[in-house]
Protein backbone atom coordinates (compact mmCIF):
# COMPACT_ATOMS: atom_id res chain seq x y z
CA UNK A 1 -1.25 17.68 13.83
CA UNK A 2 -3.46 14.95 12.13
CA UNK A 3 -3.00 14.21 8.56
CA UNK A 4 -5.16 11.14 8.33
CA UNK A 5 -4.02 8.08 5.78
CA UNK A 6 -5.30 5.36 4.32
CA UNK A 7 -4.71 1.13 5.51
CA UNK A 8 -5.84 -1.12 2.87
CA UNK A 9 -5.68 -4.75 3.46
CA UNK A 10 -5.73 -7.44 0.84
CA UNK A 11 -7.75 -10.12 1.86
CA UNK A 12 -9.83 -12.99 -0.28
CA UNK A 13 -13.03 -14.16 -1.36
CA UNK A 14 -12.34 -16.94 0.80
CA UNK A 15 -12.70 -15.17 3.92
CA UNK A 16 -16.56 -14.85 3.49
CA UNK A 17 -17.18 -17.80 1.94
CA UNK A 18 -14.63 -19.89 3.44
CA UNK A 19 -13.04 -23.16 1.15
CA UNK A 20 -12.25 -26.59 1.19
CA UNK A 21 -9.23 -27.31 2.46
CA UNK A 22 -8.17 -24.04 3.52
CA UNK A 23 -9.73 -23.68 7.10
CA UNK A 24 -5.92 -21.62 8.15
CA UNK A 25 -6.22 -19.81 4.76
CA UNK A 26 -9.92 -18.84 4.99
CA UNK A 27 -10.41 -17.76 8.80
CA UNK A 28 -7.19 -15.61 8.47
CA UNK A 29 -8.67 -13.72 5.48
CA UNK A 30 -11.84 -13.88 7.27
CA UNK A 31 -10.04 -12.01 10.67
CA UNK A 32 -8.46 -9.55 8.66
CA UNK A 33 -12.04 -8.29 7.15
CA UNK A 34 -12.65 -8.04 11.07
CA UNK A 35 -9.61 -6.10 11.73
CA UNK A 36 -10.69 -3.83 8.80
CA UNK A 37 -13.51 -2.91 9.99
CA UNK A 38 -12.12 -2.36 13.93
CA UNK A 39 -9.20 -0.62 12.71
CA UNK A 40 -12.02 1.58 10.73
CA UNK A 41 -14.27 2.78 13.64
CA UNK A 42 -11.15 3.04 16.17
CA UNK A 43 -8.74 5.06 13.50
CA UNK A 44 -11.64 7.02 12.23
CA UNK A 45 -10.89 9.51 14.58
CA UNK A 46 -7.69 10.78 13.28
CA UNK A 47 -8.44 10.49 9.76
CA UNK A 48 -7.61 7.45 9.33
CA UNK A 49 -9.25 5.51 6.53
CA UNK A 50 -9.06 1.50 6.55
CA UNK A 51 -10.76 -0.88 3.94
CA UNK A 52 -10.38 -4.09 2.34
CA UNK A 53 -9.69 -5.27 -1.31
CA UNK A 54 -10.49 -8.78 -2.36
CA UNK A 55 -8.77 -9.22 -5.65
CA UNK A 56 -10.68 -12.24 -6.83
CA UNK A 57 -8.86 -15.24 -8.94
CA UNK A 58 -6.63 -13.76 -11.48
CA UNK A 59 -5.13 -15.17 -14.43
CA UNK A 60 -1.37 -14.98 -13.17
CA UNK A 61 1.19 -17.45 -12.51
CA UNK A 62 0.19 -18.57 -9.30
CA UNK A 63 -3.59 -17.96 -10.00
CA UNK A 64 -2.37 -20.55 -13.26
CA UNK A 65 -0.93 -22.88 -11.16
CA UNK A 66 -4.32 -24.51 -9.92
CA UNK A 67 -6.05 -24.78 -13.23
CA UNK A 68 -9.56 -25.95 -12.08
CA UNK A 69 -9.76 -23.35 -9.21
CA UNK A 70 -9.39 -21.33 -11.92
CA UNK A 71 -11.74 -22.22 -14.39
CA UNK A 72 -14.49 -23.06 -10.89
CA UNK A 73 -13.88 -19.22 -10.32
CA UNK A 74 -15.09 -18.25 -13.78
CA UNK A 75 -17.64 -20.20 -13.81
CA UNK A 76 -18.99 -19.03 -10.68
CA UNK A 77 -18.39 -15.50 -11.75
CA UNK A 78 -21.72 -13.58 -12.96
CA UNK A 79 -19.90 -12.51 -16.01
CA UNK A 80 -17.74 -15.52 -16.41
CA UNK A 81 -14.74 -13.57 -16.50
CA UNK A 82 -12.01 -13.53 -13.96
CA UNK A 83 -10.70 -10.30 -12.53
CA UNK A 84 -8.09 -7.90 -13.96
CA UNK A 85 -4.64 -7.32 -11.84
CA UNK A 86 -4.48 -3.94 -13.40
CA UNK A 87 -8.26 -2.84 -12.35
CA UNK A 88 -7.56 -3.98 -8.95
CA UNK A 89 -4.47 -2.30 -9.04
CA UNK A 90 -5.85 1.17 -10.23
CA UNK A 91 -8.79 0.98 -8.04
CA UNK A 92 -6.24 0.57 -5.09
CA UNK A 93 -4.36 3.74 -6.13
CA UNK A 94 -8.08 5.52 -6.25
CA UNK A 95 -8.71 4.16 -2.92
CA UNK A 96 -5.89 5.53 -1.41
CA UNK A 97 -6.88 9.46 -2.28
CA UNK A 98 -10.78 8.83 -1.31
CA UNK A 99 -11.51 11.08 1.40
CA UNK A 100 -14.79 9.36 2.79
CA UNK A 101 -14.45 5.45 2.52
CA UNK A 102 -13.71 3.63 5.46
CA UNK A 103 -14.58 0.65 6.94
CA UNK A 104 -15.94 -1.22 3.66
CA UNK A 105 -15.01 -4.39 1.64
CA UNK A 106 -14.55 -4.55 -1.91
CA UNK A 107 -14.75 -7.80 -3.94
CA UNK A 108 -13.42 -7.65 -7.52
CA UNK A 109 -14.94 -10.33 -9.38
CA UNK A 110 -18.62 -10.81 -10.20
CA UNK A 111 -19.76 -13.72 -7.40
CA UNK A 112 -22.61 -13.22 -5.84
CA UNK A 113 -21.28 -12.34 -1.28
């Protein structure tokens, strides 16, 4: 009996782009969105549905911490905003009851991929 499920991995805006400093950082986030999208054409087959969520910079204590990444993210954002813990959060509970999305990235903050 197959009753499918859902991976979702958290990964970063730095794993496409990539970021000074953070070579480790960046090309593990980057190898994740790889494993993703494996994990999404080998699992397929038993129902298995496997995406990734980049949450974007949010305005937390540890997003706080590094004021001028901070303030760099907004103003690279489209909408100069920076994104909301609790949208990412209730788009990850949506994600998990989808029944046909697999194998795709989401970024939650308006910069241009």
């Amino acid at each position: 009996m197959n009753n499918g499920g859902h991976i979702i991995n958290i990964s970063s805006y730095s794993g496409l782009k990539g970021n000074k400093g953070q070579a480790a950082y960046s090309s593990s986030k980057a190898a994740l969105l790889g494993l993703t999208k494996s994990a999404a054409i080998e699992l397929a087959a038993r129902d298995v549905k496997v995406n990734a969520v980049l949450p974007g910079y949010m305005p937390t204590g540890m997003g706080s911490i590094a004021a001028s990444a901070l303030e760099r993210a907004r103003e690279e954002s489209l909408l100069h905003t920076l994104s909301d813990p609790c949208e990412v959060a209730r788009f990850i509970v949506y994600l998990s009851t989808t029944k046909t999305i697999t194998g795709q990235t989401f970024v939650f903050d308006s910069r241009i991929v």
